[in-house]
C-alpha atoms as a PDB file:
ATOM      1  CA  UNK A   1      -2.426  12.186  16.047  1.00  0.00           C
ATOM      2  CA  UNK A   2      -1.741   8.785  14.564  1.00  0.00           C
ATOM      3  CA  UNK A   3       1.341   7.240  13.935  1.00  0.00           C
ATOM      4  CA  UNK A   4       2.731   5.688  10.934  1.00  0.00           C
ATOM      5  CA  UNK A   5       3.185   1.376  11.712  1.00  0.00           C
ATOM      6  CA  UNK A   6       6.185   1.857   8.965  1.00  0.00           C
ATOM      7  CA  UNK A   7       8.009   5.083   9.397  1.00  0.00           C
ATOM      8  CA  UNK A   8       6.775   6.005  12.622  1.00  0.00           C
ATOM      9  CA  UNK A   9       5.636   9.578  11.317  1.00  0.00           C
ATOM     10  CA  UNK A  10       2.940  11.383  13.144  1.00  0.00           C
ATOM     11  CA  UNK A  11      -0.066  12.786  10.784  1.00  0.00           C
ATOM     12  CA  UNK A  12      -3.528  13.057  11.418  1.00  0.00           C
ATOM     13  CA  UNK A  13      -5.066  10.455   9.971  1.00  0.00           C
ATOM     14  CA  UNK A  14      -2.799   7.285   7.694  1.00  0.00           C
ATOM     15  CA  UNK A  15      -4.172   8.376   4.208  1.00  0.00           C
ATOM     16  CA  UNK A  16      -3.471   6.090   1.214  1.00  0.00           C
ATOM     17  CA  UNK A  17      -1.636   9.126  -0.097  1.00  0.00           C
ATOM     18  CA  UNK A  18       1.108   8.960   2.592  1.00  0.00           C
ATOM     19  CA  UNK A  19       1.355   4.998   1.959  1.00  0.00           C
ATOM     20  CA  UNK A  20       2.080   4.960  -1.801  1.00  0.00           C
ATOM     21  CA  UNK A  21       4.215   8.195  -2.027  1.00  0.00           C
ATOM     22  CA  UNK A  22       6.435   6.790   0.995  1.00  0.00           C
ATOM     23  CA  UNK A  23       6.422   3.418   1.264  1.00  0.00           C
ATOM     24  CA  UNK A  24       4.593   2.456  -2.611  1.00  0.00           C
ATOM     25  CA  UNK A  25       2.113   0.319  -0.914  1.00  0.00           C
ATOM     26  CA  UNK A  26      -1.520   0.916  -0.657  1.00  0.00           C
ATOM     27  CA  UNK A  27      -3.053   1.673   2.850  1.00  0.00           C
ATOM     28  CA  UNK A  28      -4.797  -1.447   2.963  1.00  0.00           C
ATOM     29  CA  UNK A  29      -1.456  -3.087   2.367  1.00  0.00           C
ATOM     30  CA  UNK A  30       0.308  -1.261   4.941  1.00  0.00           C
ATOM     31  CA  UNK A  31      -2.424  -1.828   7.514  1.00  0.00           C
ATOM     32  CA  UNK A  32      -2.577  -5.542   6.766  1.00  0.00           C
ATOM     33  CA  UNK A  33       1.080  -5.858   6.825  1.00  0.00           C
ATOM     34  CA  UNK A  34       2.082  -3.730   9.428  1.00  0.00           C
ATOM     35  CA  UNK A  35      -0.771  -2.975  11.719  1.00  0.00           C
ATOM     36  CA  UNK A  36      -3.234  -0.126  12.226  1.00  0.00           C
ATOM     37  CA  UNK A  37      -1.836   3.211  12.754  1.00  0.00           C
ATOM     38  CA  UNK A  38      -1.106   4.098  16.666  1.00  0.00           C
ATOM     39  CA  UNK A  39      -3.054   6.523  18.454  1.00  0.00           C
ATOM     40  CA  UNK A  40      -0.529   8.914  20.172  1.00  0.00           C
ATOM     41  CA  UNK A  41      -1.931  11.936  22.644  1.00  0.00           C
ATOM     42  CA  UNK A  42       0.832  14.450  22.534  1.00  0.00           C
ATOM     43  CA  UNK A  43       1.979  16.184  25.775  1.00  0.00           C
ATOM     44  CA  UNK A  44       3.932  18.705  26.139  1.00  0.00           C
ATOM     45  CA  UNK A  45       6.676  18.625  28.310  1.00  0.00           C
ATOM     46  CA  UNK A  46       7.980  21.371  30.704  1.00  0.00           C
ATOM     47  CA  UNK A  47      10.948  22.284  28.760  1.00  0.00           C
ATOM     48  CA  UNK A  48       9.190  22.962  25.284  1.00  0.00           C
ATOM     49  CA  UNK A  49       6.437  24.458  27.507  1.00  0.00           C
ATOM     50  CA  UNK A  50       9.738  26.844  28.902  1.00  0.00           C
ATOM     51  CA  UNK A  51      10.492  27.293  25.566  1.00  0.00           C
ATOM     52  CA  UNK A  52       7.280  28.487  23.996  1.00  0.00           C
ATOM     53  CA  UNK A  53       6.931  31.144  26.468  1.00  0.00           C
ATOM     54  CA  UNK A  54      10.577  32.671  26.272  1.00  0.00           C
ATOM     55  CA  UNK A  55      10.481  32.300  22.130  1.00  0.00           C
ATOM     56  CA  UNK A  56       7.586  34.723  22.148  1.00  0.00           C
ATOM     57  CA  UNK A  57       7.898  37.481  20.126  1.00  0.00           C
ATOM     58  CA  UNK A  58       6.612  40.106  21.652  1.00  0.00           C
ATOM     59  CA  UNK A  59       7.230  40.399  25.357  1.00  0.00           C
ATOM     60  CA  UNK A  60       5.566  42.004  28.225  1.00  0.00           C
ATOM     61  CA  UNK A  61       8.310  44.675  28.708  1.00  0.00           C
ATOM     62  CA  UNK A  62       7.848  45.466  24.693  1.00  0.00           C
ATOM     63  CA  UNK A  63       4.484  45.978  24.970  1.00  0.00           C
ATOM     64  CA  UNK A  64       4.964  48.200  27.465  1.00  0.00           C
ATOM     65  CA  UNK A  65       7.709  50.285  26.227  1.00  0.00           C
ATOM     66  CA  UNK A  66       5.502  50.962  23.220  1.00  0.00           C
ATOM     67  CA  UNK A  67       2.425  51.855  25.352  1.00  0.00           C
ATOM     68  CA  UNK A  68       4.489  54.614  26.998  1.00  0.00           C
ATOM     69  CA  UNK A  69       5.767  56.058  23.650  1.00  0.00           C
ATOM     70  CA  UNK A  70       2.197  56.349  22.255  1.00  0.00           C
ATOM     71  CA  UNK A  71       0.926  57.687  25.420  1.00  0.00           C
ATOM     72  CA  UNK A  72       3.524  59.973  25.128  1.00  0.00           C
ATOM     73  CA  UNK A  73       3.328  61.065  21.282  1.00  0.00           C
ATOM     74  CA  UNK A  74      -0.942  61.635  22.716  1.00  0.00           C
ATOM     75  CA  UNK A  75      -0.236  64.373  25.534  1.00  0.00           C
ATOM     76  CA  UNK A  76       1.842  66.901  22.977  1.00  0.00           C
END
């Protein structure tokens, strides 16, 4: 992901686009002015990691209640 040298927004790639409709300059004006976009390798940290995996919607013991319903629906 880069990162905007103006507004600091993340995006993948600084497209001329982005540069006129937020800051009404060309890129090439907001690269010579400002500096190229920043390179940023996003990483995940353990709390959003935490967070992911308890936001799930479906969890293990809901999968399971509704495999033993539909087994049991199968034997009558």
């Amino acid at each position: 992901m880069f990162q905007c040298p103006v507004c600091g927004e993340l995006m993948e790639a600084l497209t001329n686009f982005h540069c006129v409709s937020r800051h009404r300059m060309t890129r090439r004006d907001v690269v010579d002015g400002h500096g190229m976009p920043k390179y940023v390798s996003p990483a995940m940290k353990r709390e959003i990691q935490q967070w992911i995996r308890s936001s799930q919607l479906i969890s293990k013991i809901d999968f399971d209640v509704a495999q033993a319903a539909a087994r049991s629906q199968v034997r009558k």
